[in-house]
C-alpha atoms as a PDB file:
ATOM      1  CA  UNK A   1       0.000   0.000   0.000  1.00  0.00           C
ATOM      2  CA  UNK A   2       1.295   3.213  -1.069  1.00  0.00           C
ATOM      3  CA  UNK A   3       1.854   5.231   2.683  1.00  0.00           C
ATOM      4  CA  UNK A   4       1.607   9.107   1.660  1.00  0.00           C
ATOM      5  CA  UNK A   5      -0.657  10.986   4.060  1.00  0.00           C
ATOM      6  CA  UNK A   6       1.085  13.204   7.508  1.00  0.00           C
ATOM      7  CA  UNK A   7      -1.487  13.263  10.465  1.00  0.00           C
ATOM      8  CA  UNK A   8      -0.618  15.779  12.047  1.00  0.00           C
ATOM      9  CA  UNK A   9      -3.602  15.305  14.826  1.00  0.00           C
ATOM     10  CA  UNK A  10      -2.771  12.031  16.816  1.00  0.00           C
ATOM     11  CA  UNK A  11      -2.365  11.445  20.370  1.00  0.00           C
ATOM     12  CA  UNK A  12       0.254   9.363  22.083  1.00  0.00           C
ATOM     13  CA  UNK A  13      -1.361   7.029  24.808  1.00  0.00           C
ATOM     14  CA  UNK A  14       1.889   5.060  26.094  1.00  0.00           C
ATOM     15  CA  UNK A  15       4.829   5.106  28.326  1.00  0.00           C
ATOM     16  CA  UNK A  16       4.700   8.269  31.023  1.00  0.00           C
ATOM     17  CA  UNK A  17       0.730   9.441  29.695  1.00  0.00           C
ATOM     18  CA  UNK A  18      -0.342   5.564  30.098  1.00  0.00           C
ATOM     19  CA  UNK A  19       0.738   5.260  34.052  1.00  0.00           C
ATOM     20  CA  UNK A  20      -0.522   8.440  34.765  1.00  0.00           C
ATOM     21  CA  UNK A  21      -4.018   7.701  33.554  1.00  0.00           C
ATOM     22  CA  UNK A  22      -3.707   4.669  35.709  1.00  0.00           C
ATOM     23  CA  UNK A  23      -2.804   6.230  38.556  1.00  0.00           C
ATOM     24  CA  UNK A  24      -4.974   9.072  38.715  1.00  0.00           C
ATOM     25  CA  UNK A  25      -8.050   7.310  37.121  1.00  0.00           C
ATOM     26  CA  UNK A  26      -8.182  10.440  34.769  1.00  0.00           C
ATOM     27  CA  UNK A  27      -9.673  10.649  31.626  1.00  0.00           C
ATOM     28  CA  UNK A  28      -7.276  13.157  28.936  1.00  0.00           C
ATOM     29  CA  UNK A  29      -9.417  12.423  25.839  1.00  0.00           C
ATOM     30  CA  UNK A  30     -12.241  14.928  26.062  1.00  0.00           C
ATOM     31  CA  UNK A  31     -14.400  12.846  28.018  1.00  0.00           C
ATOM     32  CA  UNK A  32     -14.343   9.131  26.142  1.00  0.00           C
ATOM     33  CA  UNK A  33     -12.680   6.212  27.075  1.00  0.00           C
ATOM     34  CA  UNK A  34      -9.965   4.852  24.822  1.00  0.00           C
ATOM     35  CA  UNK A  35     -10.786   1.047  23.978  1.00  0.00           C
ATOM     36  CA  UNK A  36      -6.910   0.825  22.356  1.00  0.00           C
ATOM     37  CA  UNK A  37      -4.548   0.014  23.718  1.00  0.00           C
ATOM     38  CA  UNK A  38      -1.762   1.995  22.165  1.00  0.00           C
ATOM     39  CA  UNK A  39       2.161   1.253  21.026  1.00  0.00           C
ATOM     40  CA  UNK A  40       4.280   1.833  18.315  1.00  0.00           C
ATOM     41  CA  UNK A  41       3.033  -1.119  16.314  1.00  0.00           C
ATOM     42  CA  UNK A  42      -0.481  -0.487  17.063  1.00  0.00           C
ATOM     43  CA  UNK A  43       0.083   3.011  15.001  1.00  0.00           C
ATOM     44  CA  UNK A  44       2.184   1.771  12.574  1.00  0.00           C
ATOM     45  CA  UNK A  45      -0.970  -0.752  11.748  1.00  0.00           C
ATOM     46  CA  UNK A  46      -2.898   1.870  11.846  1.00  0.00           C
ATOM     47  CA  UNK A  47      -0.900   4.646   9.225  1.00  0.00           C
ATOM     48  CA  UNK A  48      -0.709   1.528   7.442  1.00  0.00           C
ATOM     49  CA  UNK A  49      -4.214   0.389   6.946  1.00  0.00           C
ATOM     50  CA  UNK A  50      -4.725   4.661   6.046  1.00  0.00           C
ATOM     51  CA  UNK A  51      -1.924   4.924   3.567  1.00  0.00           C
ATOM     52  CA  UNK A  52      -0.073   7.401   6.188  1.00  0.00           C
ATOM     53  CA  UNK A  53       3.839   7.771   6.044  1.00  0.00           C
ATOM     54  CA  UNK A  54       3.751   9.762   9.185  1.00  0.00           C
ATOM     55  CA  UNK A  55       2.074  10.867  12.236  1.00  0.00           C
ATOM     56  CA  UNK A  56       2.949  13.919  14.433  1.00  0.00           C
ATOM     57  CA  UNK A  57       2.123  13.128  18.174  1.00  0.00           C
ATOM     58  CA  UNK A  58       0.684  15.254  21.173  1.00  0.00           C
ATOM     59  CA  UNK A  59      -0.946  14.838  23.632  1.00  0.00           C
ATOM     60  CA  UNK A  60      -4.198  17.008  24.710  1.00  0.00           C
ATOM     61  CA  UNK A  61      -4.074  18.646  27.824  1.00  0.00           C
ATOM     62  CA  UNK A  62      -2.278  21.314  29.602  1.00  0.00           C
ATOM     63  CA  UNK A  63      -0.195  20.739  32.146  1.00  0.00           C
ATOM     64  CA  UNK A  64      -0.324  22.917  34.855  1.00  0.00           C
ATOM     65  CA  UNK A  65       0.093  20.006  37.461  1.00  0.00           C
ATOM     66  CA  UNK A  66      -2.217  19.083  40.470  1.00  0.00           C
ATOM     67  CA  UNK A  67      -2.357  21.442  43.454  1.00  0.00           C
ATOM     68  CA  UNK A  68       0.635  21.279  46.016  1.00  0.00           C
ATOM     69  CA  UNK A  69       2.672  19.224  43.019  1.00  0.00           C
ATOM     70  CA  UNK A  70       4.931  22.432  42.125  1.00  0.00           C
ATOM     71  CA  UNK A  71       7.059  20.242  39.993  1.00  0.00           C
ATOM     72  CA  UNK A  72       4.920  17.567  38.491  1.00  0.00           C
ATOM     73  CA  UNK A  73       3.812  19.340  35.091  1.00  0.00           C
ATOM     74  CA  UNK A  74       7.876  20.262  34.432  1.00  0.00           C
ATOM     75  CA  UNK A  75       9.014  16.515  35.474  1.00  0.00           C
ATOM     76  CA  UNK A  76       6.070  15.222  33.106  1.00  0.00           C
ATOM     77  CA  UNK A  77       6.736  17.348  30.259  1.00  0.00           C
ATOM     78  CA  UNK A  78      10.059  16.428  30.403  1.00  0.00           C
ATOM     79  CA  UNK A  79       9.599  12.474  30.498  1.00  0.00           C
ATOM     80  CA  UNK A  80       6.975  13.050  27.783  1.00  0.00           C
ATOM     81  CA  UNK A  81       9.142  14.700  25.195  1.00  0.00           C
ATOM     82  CA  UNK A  82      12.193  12.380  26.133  1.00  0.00           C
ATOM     83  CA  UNK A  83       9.720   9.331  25.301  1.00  0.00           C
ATOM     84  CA  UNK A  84       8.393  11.096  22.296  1.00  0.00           C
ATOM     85  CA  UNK A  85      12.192  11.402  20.927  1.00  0.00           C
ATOM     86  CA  UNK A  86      13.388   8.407  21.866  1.00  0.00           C
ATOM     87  CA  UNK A  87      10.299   7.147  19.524  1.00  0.00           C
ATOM     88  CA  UNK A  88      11.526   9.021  16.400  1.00  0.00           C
ATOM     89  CA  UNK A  89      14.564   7.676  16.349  1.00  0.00           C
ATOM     90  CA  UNK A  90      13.303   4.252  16.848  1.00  0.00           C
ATOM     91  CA  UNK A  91      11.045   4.326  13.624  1.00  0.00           C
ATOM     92  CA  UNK A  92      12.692   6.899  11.662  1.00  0.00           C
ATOM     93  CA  UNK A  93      10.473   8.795   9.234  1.00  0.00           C
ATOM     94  CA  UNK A  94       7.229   7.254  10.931  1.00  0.00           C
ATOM     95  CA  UNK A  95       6.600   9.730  14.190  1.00  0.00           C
ATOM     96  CA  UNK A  96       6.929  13.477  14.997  1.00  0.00           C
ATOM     97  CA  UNK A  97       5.706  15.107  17.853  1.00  0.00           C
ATOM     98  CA  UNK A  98       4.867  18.621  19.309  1.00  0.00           C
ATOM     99  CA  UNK A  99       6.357  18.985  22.582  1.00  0.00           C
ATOM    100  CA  UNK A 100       4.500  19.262  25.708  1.00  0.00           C
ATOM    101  CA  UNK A 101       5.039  22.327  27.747  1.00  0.00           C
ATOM    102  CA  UNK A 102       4.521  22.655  31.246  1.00  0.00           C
ATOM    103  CA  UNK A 103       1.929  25.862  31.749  1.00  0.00           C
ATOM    104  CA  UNK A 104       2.319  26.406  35.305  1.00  0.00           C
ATOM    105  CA  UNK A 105       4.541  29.514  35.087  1.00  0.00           C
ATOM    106  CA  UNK A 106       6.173  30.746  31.762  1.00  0.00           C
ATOM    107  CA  UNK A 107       9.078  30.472  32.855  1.00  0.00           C
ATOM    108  CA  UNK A 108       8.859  26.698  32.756  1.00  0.00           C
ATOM    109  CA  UNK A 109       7.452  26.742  29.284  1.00  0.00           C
ATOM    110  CA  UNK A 110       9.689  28.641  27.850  1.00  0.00           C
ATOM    111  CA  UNK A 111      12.933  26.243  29.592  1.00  0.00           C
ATOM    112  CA  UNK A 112      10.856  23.204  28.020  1.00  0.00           C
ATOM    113  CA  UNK A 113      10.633  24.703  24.865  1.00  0.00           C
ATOM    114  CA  UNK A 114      14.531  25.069  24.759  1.00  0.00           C
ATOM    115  CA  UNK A 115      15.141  21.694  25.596  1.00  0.00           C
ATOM    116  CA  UNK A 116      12.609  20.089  23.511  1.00  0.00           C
ATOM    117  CA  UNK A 117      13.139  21.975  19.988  1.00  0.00           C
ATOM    118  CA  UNK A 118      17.011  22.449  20.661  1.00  0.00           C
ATOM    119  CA  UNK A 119      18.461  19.289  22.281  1.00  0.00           C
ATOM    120  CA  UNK A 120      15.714  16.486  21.800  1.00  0.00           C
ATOM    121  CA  UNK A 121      14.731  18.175  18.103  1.00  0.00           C
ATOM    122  CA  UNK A 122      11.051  17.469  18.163  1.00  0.00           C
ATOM    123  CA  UNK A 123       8.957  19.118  15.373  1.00  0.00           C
ATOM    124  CA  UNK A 124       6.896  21.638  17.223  1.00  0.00           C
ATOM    125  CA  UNK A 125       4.918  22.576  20.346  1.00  0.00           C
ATOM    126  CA  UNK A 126       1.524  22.334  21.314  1.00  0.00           C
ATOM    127  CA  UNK A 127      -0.837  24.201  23.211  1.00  0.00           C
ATOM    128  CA  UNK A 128      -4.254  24.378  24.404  1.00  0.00           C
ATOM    129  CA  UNK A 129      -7.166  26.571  23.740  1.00  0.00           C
ATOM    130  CA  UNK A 130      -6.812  27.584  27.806  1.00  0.00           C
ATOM    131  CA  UNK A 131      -4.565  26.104  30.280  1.00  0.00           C
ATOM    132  CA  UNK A 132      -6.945  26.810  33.759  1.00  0.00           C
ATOM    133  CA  UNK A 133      -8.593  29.437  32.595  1.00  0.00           C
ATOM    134  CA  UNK A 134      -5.484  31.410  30.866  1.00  0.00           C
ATOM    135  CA  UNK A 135      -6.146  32.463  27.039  1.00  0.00           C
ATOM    136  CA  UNK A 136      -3.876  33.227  24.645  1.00  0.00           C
ATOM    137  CA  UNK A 137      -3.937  37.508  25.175  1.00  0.00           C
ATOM    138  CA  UNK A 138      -3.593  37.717  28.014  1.00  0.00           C
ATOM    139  CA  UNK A 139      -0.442  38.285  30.132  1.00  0.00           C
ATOM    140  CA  UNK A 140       0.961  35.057  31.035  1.00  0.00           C
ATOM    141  CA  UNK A 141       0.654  33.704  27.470  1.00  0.00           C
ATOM    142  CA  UNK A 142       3.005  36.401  25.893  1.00  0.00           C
ATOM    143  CA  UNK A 143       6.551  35.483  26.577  1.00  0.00           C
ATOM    144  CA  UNK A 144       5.380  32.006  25.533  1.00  0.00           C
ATOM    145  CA  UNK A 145       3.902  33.355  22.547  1.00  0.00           C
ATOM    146  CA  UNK A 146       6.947  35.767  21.303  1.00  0.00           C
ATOM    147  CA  UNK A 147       9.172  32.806  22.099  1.00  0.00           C
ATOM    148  CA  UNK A 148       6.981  30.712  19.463  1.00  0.00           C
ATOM    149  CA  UNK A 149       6.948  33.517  17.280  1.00  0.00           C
ATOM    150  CA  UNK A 150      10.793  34.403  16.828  1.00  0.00           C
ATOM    151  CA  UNK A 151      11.088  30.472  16.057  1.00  0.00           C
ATOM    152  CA  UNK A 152       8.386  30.462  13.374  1.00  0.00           C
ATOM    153  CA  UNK A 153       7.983  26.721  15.174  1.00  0.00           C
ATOM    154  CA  UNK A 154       4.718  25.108  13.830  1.00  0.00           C
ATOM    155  CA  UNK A 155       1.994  25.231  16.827  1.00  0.00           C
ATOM    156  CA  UNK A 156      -0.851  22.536  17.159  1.00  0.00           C
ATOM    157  CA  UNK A 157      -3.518  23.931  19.208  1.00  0.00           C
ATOM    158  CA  UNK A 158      -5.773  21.141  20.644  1.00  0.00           C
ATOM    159  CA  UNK A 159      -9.183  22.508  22.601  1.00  0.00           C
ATOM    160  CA  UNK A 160      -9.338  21.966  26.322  1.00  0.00           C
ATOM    161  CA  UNK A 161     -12.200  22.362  28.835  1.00  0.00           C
ATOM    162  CA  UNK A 162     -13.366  25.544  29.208  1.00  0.00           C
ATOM    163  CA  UNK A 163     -13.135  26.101  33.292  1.00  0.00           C
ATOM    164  CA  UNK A 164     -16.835  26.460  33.431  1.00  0.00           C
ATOM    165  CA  UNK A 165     -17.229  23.016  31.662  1.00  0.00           C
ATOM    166  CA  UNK A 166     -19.232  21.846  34.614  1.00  0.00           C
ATOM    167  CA  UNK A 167     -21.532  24.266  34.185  1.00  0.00           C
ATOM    168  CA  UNK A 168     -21.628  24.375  30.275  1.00  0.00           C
ATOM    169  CA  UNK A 169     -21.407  20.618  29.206  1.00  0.00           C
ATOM    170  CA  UNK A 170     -24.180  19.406  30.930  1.00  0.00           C
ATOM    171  CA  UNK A 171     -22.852  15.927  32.160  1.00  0.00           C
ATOM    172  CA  UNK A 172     -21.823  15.062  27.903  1.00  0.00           C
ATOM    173  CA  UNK A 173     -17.776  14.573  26.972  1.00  0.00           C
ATOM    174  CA  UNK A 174     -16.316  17.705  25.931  1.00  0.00           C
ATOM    175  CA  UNK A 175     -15.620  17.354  22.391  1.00  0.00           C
ATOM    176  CA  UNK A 176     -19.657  17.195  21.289  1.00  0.00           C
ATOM    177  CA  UNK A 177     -19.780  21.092  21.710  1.00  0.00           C
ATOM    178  CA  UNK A 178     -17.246  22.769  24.083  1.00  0.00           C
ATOM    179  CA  UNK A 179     -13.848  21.707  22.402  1.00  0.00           C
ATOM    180  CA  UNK A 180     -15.103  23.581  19.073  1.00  0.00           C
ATOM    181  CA  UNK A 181     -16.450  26.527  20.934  1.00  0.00           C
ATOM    182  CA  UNK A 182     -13.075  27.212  23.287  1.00  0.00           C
ATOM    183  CA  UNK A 183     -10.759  27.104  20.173  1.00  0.00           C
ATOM    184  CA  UNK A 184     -13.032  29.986  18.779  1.00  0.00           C
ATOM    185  CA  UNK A 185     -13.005  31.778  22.165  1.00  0.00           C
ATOM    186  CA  UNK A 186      -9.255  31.230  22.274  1.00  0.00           C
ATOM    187  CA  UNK A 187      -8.661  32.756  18.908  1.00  0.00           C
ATOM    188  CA  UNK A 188     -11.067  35.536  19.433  1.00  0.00           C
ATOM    189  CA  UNK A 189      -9.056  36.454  22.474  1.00  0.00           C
ATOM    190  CA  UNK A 190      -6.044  36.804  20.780  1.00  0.00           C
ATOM    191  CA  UNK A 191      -7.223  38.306  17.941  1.00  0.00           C
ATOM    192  CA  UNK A 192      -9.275  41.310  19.758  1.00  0.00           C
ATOM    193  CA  UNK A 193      -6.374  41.444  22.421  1.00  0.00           C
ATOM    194  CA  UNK A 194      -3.609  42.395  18.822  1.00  0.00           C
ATOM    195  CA  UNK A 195      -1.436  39.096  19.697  1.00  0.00           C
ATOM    196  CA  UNK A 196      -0.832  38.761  15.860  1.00  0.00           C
ATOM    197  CA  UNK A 197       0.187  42.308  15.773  1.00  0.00           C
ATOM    198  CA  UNK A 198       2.738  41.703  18.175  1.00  0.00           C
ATOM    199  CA  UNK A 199       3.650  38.446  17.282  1.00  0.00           C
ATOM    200  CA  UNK A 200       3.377  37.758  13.367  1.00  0.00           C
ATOM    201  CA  UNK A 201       5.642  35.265  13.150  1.00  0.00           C
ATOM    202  CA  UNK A 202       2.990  32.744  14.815  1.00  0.00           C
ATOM    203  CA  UNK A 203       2.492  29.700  12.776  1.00  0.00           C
ATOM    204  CA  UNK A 204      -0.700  28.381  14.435  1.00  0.00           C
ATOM    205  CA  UNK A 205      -2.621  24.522  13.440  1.00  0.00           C
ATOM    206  CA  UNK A 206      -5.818  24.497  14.903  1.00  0.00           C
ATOM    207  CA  UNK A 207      -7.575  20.901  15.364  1.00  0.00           C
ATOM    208  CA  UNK A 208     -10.811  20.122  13.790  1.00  0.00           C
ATOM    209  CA  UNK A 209     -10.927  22.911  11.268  1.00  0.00           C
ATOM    210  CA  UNK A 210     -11.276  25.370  14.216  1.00  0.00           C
ATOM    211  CA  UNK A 211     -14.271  24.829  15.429  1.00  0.00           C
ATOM    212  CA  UNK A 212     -16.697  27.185  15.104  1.00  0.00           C
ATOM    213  CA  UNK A 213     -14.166  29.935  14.524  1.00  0.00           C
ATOM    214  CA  UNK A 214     -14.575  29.832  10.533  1.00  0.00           C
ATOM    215  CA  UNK A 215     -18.138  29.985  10.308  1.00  0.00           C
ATOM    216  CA  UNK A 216     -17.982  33.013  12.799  1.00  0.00           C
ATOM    217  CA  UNK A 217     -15.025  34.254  11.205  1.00  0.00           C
ATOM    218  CA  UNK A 218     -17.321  37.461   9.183  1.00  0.00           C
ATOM    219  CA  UNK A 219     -19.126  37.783  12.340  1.00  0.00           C
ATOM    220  CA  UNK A 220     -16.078  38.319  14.856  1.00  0.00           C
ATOM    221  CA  UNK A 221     -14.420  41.098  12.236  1.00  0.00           C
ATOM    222  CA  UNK A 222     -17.753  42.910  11.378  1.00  0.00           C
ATOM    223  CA  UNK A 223     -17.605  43.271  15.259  1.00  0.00           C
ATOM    224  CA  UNK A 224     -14.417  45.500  15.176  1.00  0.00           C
ATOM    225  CA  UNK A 225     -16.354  47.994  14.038  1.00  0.00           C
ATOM    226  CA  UNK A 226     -19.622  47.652  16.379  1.00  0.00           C
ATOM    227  CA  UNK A 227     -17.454  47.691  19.395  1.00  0.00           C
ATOM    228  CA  UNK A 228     -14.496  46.328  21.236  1.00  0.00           C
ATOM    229  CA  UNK A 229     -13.905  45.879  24.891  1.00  0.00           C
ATOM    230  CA  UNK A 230     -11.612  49.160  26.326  1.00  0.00           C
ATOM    231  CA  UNK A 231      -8.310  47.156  26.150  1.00  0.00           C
ATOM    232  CA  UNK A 232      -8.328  45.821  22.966  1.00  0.00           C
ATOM    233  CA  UNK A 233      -6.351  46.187  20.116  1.00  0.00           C
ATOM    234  CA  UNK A 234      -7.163  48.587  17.134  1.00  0.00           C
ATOM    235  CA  UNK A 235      -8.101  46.228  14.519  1.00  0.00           C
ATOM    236  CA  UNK A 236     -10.512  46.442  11.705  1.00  0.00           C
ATOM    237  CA  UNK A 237     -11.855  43.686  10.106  1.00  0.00           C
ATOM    238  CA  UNK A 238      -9.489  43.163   7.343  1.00  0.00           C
ATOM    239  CA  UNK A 239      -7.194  42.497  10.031  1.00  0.00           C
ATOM    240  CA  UNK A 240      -9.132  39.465  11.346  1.00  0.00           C
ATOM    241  CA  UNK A 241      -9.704  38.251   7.825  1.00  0.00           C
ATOM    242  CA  UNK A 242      -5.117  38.159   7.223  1.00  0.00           C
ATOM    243  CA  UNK A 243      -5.271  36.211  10.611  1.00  0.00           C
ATOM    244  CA  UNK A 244      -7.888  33.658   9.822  1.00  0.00           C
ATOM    245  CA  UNK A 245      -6.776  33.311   6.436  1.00  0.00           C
ATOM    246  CA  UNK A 246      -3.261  32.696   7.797  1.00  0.00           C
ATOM    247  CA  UNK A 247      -3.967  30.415  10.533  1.00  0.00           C
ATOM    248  CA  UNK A 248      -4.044  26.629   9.319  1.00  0.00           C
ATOM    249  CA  UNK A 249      -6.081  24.265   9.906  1.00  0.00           C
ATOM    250  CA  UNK A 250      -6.675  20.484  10.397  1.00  0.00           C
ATOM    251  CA  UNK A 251      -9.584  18.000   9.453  1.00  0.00           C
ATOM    252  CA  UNK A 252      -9.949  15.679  12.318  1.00  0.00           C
ATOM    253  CA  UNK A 253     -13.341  15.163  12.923  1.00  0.00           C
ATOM    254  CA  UNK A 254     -13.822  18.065  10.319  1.00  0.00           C
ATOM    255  CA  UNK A 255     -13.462  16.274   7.451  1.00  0.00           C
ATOM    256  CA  UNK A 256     -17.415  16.734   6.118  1.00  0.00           C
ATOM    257  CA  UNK A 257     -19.043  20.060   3.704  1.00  0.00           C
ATOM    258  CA  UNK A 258     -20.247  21.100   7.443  1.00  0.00           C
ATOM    259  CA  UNK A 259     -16.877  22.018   8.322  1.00  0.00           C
ATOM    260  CA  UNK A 260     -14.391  22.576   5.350  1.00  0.00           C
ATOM    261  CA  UNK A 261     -16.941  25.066   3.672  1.00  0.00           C
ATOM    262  CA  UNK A 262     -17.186  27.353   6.047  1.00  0.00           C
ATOM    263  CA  UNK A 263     -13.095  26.780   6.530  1.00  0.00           C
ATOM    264  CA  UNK A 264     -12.767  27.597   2.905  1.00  0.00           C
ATOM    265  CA  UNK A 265     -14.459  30.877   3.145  1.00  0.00           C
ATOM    266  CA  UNK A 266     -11.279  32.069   5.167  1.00  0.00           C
ATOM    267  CA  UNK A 267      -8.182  30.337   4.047  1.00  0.00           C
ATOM    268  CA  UNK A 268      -7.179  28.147   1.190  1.00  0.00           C
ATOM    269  CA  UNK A 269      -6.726  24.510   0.542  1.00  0.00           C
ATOM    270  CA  UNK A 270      -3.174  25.251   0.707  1.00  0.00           C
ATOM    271  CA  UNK A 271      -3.644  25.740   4.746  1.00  0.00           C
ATOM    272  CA  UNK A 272      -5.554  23.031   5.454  1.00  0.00           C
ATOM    273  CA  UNK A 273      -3.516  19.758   6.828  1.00  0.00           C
ATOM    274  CA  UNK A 274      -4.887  15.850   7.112  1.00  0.00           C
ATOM    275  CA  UNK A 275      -5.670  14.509  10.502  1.00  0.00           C
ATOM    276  CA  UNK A 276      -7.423  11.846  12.354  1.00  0.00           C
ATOM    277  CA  UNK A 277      -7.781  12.648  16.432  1.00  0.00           C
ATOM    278  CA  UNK A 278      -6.584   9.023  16.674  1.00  0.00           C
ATOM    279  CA  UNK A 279      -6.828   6.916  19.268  1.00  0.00           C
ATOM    280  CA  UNK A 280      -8.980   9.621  20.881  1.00  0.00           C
ATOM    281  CA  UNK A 281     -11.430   9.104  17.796  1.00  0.00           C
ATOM    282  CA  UNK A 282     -12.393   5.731  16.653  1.00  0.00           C
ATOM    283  CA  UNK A 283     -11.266   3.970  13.729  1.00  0.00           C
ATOM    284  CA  UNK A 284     -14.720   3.794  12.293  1.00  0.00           C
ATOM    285  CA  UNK A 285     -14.518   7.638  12.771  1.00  0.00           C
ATOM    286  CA  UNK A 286     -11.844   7.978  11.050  1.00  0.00           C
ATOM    287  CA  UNK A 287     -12.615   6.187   7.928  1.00  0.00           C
ATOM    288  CA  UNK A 288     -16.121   7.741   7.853  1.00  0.00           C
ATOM    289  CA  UNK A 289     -14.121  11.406   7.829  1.00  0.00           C
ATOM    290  CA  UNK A 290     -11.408  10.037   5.530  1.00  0.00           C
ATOM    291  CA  UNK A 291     -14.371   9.539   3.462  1.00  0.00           C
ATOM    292  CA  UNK A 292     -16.002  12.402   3.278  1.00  0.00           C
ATOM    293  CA  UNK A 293     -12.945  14.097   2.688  1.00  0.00           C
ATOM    294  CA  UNK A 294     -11.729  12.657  -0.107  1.00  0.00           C
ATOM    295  CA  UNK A 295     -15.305  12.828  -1.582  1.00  0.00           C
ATOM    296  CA  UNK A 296     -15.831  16.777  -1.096  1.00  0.00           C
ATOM    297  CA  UNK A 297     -16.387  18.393  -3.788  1.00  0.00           C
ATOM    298  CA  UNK A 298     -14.906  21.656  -3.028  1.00  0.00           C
ATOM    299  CA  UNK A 299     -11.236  19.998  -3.636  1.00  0.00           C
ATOM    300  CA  UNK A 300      -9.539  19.757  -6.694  1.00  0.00           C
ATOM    301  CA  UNK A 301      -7.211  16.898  -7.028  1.00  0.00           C
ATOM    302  CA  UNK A 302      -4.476  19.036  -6.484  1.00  0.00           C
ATOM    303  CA  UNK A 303      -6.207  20.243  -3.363  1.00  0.00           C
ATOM    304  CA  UNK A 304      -6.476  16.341  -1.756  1.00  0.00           C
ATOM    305  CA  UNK A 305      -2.825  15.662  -2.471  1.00  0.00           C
ATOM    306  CA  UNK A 306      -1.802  19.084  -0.210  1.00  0.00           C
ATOM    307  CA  UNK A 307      -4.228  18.188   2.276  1.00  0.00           C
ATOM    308  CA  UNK A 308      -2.875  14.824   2.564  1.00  0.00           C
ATOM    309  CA  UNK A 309       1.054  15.096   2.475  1.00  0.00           C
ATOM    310  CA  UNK A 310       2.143  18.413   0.609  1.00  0.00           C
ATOM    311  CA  UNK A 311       0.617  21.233   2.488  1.00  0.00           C
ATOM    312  CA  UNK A 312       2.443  19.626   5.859  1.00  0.00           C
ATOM    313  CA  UNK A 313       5.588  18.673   4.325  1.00  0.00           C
ATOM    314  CA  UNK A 314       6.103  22.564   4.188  1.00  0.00           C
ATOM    315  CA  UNK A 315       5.605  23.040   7.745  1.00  0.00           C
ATOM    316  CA  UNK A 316       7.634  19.777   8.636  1.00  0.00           C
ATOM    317  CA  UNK A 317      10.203  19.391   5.814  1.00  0.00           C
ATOM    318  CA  UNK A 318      11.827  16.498   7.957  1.00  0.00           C
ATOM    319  CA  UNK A 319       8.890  14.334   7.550  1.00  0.00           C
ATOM    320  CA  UNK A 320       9.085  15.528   3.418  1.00  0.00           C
END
């Protein structure tokens, strides 16, 4: 079988992430319970039976660490990249991964990000919509961010909880409706708040097509003109429309008209990127959105082959 695709939305499940989900009981999966059980061979089967060459790992949470544990989100990180490295070199040309980042203070972020992207070479860094309530905009994000920036590294930003999920998701797992709506939210933030101003080297991959943020995308800059809040940014909306068109984004669970039209209204096929949100999504999920993808009518053939391999190859020329 010819292997050509890069999934750039997977999730690592073994080593350091499996015996802390044992331990703590805790689910890190939006809410489902994973029925694989996951190792290298397991994915290779699986990139296999999907005609993918490669996928890029992550892992999506933040880690910000449990209370009184000052360390545990920088000892974790750390174990978790050294894992994800050791991994690549192990199957050469079959894994990347973005690194984990501790998020309890930027400090510790930033000294993770050194280490990962410097000494252990992984491909990127990823991030979550909020990390405890903390949105990209506001303070604590921005040495993080201009960090990111001045590398042009590639960023994968996975939805988390919003921290009124109990509240909001009434009793259902997070990715139905909140995971879509807090990568909008997160977005927003930064866009109203002028962190693309200040930071335009960010190179951003948002999972699942963004969420809702396309198909609010005209409604979000038509509001920078009916009013903004008294510390944001002086933007217009042609401003949010370079930002969105910039951004890219990934089909996981987004693979369907519902999604990629209203993702094609701000950006071009050349910014959108193949994923699968596996083990977190199902295999029969998978094929069903593999499916509609490669059935949409809004791609030319041309289109499908950058979605699948070349579009990413740009942004991760080791996996070319």
């Amino acid at each position: 079988m010819s292997r050509r695709r890069i999934d750039v939305h997977t999730h690592y499940l073994g080593g350091a992430v499996a015996r802390f989900a044992q331990r703590t009981n805790q689910k890190i999966t939006g809410g489902y319970q994973i029925k694989v059980q996951w190792s290298p061979e397991a994915a290779i089967e699986f990139m296999d039976r999907h005609e993918i060459a490669a996928q890029i790992m992550s892992l999506p949470s933040s880690f910000t660490g449990p209370p009184g544990a000052t360390d545990f989100a920088v000892r974790f990180t750390r174990e978790l990249n050294e894992e994800y490295a050791a991994l690549i070199k192990d199957h050469p040309g079959r894994f990347g991964a973005f690194a984990a980042v501790p998020v309890d203070t930027p400090e510790h972020a930033l000294a993770e990000i050194e280490y990962a992207l410097d000494v252990l070479g992984l491909d990127g860094v990823v991030l979550t919509s909020n990390a405890d309530g903390k949105y990209f905009g506001q303070p604590f994000y921005e040495p993080i961010l201009a960090e990111l920036a001045h590398r042009g590294v590639p960023v994968f930003v996975h939805p988390e909880d919003s921290p009124h999920i109990d509240e909001l998701g009434f009793g259902r797992p997070s990715s139905v409706i909140e995971f879509p709506v807090d990568t909008a939210r997160a977005l927003t933030n930064a866009i109203y708040t002028g962190v693309f101003q200040r930071h335009p080297g960010l190179t951003l991959i948002l999972a699942h097509c963004g969420g809702v943020l396309p198909t609010l995308g005209w409604r979000i800059g038509e509001h920078t003109e009916m009013g903004r809040g008294p510390e944001d940014a002086d933007i217009g909306p042609s401003h949010v429309a370079d930002v969105l068109r910039g951004l890219y984004y990934e089909t996981a669970l987004a693979g369907s008209r519902n999604s990629l039209l209203p993702t094609l209204e701000v950006t071009g096929p050349d910014h959108v990127l193949f994923g699968t949100d596996w083990p977190a999504a199902p295999e029969r999920t998978v094929v069903h959105n593999i499916a509609n993808l490669t059935t949409f009518e809004g791609f030319t053939e041309a289109d499908l082959a950058g979605v699948d391999r070349a579009n990413a190859a740009r942004l991760f020329p080791r996996l070319a």
